[in-house]
Protein backbone atom coordinates (compact mmCIF):
# COMPACT_ATOMS: atom_id res chain seq x y z
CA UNK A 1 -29.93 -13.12 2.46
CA UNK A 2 -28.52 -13.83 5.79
CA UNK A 3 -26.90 -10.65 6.96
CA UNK A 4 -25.46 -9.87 10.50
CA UNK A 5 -24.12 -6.10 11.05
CA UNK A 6 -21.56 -5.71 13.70
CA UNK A 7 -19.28 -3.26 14.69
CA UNK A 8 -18.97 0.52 15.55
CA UNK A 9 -21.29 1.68 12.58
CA UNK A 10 -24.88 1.79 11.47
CA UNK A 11 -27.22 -1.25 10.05
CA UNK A 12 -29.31 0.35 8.24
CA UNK A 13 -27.54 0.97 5.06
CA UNK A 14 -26.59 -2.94 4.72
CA UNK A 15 -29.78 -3.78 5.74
CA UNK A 16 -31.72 -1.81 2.87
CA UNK A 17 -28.93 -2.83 0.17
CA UNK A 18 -29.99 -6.60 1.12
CA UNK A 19 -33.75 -5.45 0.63
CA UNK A 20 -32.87 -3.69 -2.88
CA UNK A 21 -30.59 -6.41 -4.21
CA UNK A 22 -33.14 -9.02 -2.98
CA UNK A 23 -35.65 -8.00 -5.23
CA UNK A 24 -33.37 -8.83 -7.96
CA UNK A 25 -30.87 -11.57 -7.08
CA UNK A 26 -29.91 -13.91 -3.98
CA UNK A 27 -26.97 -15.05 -1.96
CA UNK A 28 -26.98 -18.62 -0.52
CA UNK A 29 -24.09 -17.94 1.84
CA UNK A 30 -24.78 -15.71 4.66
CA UNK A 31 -23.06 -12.32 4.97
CA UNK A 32 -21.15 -10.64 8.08
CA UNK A 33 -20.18 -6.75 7.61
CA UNK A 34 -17.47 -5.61 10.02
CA UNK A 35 -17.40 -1.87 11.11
CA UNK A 36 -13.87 -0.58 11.54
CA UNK A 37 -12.88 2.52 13.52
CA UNK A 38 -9.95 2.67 11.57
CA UNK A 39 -10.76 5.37 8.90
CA UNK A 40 -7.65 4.28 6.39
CA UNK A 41 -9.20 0.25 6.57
CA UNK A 42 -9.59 -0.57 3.17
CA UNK A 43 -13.17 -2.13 1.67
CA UNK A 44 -12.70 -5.05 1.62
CA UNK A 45 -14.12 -8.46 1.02
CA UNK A 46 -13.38 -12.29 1.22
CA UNK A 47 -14.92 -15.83 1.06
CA UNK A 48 -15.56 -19.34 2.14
CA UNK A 49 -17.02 -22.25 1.72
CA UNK A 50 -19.49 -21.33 4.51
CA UNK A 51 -20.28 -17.07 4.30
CA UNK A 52 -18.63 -13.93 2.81
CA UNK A 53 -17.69 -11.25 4.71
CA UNK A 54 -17.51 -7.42 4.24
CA UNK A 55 -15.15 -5.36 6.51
CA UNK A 56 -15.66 -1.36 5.85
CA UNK A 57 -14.54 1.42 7.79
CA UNK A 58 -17.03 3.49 10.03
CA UNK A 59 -16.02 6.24 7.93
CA UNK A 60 -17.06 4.56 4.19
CA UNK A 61 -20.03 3.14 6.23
CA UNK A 62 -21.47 6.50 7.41
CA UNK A 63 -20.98 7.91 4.24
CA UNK A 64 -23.58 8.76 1.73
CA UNK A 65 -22.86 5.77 -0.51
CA UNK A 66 -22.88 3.53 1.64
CA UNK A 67 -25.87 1.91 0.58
CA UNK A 68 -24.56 1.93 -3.13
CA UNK A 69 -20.81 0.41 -1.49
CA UNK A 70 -22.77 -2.33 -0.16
CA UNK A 71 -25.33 -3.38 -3.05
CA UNK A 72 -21.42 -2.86 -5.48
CA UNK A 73 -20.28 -5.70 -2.39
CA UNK A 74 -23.30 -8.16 -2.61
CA UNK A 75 -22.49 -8.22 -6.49
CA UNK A 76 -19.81 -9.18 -6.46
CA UNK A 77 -20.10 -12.31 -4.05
CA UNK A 78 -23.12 -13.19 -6.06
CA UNK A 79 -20.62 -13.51 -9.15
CA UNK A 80 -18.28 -15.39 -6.58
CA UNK A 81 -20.82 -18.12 -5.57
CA UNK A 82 -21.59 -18.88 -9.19
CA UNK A 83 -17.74 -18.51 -10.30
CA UNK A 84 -18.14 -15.97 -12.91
CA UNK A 85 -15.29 -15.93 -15.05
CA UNK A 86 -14.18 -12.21 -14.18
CA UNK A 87 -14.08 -13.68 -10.48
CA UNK A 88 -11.76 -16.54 -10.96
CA UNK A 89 -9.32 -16.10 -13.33
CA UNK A 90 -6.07 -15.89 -13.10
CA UNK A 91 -4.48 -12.67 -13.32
CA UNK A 92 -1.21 -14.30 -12.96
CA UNK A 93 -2.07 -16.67 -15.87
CA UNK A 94 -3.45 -13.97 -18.36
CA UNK A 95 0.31 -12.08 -17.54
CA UNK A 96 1.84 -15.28 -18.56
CA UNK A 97 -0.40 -16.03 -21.86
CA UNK A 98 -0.20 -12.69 -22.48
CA UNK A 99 3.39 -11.21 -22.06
CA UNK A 100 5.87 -14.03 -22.27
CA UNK A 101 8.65 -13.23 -23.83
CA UNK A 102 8.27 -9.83 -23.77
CA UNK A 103 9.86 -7.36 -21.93
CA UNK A 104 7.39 -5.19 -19.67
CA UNK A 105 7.73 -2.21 -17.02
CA UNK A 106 6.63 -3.28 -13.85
CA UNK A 107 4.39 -0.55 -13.42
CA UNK A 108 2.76 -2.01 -16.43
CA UNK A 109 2.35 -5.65 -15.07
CA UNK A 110 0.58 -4.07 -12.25
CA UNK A 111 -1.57 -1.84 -13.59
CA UNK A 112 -3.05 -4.90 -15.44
CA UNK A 113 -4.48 -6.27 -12.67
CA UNK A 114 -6.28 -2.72 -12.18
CA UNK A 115 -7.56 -3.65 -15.77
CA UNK A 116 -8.98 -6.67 -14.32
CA UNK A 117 -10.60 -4.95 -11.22
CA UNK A 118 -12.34 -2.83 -14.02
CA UNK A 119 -13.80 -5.84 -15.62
CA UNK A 120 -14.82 -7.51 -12.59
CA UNK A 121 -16.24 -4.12 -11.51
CA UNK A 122 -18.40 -3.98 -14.78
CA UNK A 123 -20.09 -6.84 -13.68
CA UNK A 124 -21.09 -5.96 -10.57
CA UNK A 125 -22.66 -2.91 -11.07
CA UNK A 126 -24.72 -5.09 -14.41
CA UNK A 127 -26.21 -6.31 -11.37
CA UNK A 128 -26.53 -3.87 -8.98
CA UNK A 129 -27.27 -0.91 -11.27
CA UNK A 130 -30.94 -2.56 -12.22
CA UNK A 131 -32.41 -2.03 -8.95
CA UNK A 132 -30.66 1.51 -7.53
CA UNK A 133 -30.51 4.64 -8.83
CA UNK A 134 -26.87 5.74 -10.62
CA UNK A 135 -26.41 9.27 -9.71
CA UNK A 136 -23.92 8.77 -6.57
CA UNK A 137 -22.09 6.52 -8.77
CA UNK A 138 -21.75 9.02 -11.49
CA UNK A 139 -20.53 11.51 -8.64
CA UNK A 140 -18.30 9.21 -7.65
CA UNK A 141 -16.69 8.55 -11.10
CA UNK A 142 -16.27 12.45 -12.15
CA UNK A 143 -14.62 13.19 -8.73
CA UNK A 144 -12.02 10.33 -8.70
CA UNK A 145 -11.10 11.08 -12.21
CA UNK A 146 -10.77 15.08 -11.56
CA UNK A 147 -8.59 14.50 -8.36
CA UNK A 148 -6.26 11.85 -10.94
CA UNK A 149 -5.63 14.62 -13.17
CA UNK A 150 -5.42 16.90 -10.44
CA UNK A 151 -2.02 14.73 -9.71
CA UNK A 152 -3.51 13.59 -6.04
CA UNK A 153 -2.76 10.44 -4.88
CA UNK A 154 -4.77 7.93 -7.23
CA UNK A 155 -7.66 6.73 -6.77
CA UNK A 156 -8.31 2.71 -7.36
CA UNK A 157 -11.13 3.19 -9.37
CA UNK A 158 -12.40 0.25 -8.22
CA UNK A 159 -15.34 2.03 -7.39
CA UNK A 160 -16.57 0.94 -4.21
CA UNK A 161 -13.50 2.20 -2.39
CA UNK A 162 -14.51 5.23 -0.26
CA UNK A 163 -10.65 5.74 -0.06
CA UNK A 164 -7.60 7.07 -2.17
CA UNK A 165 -5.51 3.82 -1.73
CA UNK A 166 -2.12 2.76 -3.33
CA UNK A 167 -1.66 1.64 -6.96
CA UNK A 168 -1.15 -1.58 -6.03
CA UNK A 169 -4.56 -3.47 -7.89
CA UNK A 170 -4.89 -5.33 -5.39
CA UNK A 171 -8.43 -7.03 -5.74
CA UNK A 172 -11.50 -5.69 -3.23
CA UNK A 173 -12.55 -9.10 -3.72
CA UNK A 174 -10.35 -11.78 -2.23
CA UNK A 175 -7.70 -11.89 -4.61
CA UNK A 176 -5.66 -15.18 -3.83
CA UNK A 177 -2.08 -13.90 -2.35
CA UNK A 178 -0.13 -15.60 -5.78
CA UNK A 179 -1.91 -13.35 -8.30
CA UNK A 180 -0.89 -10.33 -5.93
CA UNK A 181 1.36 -7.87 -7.48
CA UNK A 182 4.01 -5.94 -5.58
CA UNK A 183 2.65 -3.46 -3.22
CA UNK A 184 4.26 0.57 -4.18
CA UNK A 185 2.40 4.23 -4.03
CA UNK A 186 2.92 6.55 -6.52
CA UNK A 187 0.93 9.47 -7.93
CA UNK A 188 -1.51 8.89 -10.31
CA UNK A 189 0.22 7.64 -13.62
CA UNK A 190 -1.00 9.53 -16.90
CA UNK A 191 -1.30 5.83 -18.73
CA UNK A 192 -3.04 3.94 -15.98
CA UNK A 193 -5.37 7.19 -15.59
CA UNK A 194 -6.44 7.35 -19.04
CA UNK A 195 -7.50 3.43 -18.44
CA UNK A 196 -9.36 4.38 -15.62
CA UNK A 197 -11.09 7.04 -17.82
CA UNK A 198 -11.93 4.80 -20.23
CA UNK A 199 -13.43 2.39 -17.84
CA UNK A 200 -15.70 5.09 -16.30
CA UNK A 201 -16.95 6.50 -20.00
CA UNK A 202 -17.25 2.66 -20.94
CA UNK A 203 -19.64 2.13 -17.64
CA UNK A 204 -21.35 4.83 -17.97
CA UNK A 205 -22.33 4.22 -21.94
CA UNK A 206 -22.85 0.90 -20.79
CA UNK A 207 -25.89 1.86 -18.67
CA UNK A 208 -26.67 4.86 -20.53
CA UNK A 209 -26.09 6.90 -17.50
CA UNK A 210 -25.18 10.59 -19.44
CA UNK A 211 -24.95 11.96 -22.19
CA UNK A 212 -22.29 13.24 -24.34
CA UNK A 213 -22.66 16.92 -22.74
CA UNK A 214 -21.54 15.70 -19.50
CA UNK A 215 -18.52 16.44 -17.60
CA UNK A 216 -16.84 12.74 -17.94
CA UNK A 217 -16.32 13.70 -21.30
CA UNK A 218 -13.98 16.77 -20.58
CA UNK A 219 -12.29 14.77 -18.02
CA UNK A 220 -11.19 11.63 -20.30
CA UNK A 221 -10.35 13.69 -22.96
CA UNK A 222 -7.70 15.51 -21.12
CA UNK A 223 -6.81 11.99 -19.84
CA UNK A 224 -5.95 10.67 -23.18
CA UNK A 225 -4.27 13.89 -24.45
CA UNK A 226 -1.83 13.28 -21.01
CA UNK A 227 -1.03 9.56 -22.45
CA UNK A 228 -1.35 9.52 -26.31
CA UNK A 229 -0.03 5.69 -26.20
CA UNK A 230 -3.26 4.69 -24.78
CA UNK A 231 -6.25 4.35 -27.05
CA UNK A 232 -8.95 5.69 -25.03
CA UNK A 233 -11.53 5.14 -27.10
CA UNK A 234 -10.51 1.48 -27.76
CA UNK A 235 -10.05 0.93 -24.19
CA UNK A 236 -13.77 2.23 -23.61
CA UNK A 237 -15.24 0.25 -25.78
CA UNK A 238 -13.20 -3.08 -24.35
CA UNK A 239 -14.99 -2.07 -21.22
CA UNK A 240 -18.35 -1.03 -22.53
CA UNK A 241 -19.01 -4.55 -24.81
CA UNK A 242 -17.67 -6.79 -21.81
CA UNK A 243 -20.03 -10.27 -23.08
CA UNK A 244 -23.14 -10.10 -20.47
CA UNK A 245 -22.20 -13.81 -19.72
CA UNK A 246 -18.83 -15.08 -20.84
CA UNK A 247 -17.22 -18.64 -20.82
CA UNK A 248 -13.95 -19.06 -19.39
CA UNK A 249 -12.12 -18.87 -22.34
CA UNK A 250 -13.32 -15.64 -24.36
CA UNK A 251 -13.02 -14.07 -20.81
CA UNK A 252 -9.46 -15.27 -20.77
CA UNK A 253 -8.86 -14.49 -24.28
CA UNK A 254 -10.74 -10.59 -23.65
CA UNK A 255 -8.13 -10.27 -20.89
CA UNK A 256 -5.53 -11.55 -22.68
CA UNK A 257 -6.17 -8.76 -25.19
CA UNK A 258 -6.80 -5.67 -23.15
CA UNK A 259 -2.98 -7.37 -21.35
CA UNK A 260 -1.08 -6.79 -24.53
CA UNK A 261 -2.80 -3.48 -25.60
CA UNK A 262 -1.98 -2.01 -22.67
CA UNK A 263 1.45 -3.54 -21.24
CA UNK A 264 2.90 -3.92 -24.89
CA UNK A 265 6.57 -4.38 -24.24
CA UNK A 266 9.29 -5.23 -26.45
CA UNK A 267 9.91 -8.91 -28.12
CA UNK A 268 7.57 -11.75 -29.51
CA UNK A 269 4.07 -12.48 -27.28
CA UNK A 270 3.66 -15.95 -26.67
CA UNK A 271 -0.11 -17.01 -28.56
């Protein structure tokens, strides 16, 4: 991998993620990571034809998982280059296959595309997960969940984001600016949060991370018992049985599905 550090931070952590993930998997296009100063910069990354590029804040970049942030990154512009499914579908399409003719919150349409930040999320860390250890990942999922419940502002939960940022589901990997949904802050939502619980539990099982004892457990069950209309449990396994290597359409279709489960709304679907 061609990788060039620059900015107000340190190299090492980017440069022994590209080791790691190297053992495992390459990149053909090279890779810049930009340091930030500015602690509330978002992780962030974007593409094209010629290299990606990573832009983190000194803060995320100094922090203990940084390493982890940046083998989560590489991930998920290895499933770029080869146009993974997860990486280049419409979100904006599924909505439409999904929900017209219904009639839908808003909050709803954009929590879905924090659905599809959850599946994309699940296939980075298929990747990254098989050459570094979990347990900062693991940290990361218990705390973000706790401080949800806890009624803070919410985290994204997609994981790699060192930050609280707003509920917005806006993509940490180049979403085009058409499937953006309307930026607005809230705290966290009870519905959205028992997704997000489901889709650490359904990571976790994936990988066989914990075990049943562990605190995750506690966490998503109070989750669910906050938003009885979600099926947690249904929702988890969605996440946890995500096909290792889809086509387009049963991606689409998989979507499509976890759409109307959790958006609903009142009136025919369009099939």
């Amino acid at each position: 991998m061609d990788l060039r550090v620059v900015g107000p931070g340190p190299s090492d952590p980017f440069l022994g993620a590209r080791d790691l993930f190297e053992t495992e998997r390459e990149l053909h296009r090279p890779v810049t990571v930009e340091i930030v100063e500015d602690p509330d910069e978002r992780t962030r990354v974007s593409h094209t034809d010629e290299r990606h590029r990573l832009t983190i804040s000194q803060q995320a970049a100094t922090s203990a998982m940084a390493r982890e942030l940046a083998l989560h990154e590489f991930a998920h512009m290895h499933h770029y280059e080869r146009d993974h499914p997860s990486h280049t579908q419409s979100i904006k399409e599924v909505i439409f296959l999904a929900l017209t003719g219904r009639t839908v919150e808003k909050r709803k349409l954009t929590h879905v595309y924090q659905i599809a930040n959850h599946m994309k999320d699940i296939y980075a860390d298929d990747i990254w997960l098989s050459v570094a250890p979990a347990d900062k990942l693991v940290d990361f999922l218990e705390s973000s969940l706790a401080s949800a419940l806890a009624d803070h502002p919410p985290e994204q939960f997609a994981w790699g984001r060192m930050e609280p940022t707003p509920a917005d589901g806006t993509d940490a990997v180049d979403t085009p600016a058409a499937d953006r949904p309307p930026r607005h802050t809230s705290v966290a939502d009870p519905e959205i949060t028992a997704v997000n619980a489901a889709f650490a539990l359904g990571l976790v099982e994936r990988h066989n991370l914990v075990d049943e004892r562990h605190r995750l457990y506690d966490l998503a069950h109070a989750a669910a018992a906050d938003a009885p209309e979600i099926d947690l449990q249904r929702f988890k396994q969605r996440f946890r049985s995500l096909a290792a290597d889809p086509d387009e359409s049963e991606y689409r279709k998989t979507l499509v599905d976890a759409t109307r489960a959790y958006a609903g709304g009142q009136g025919p679907a369009a099939d």
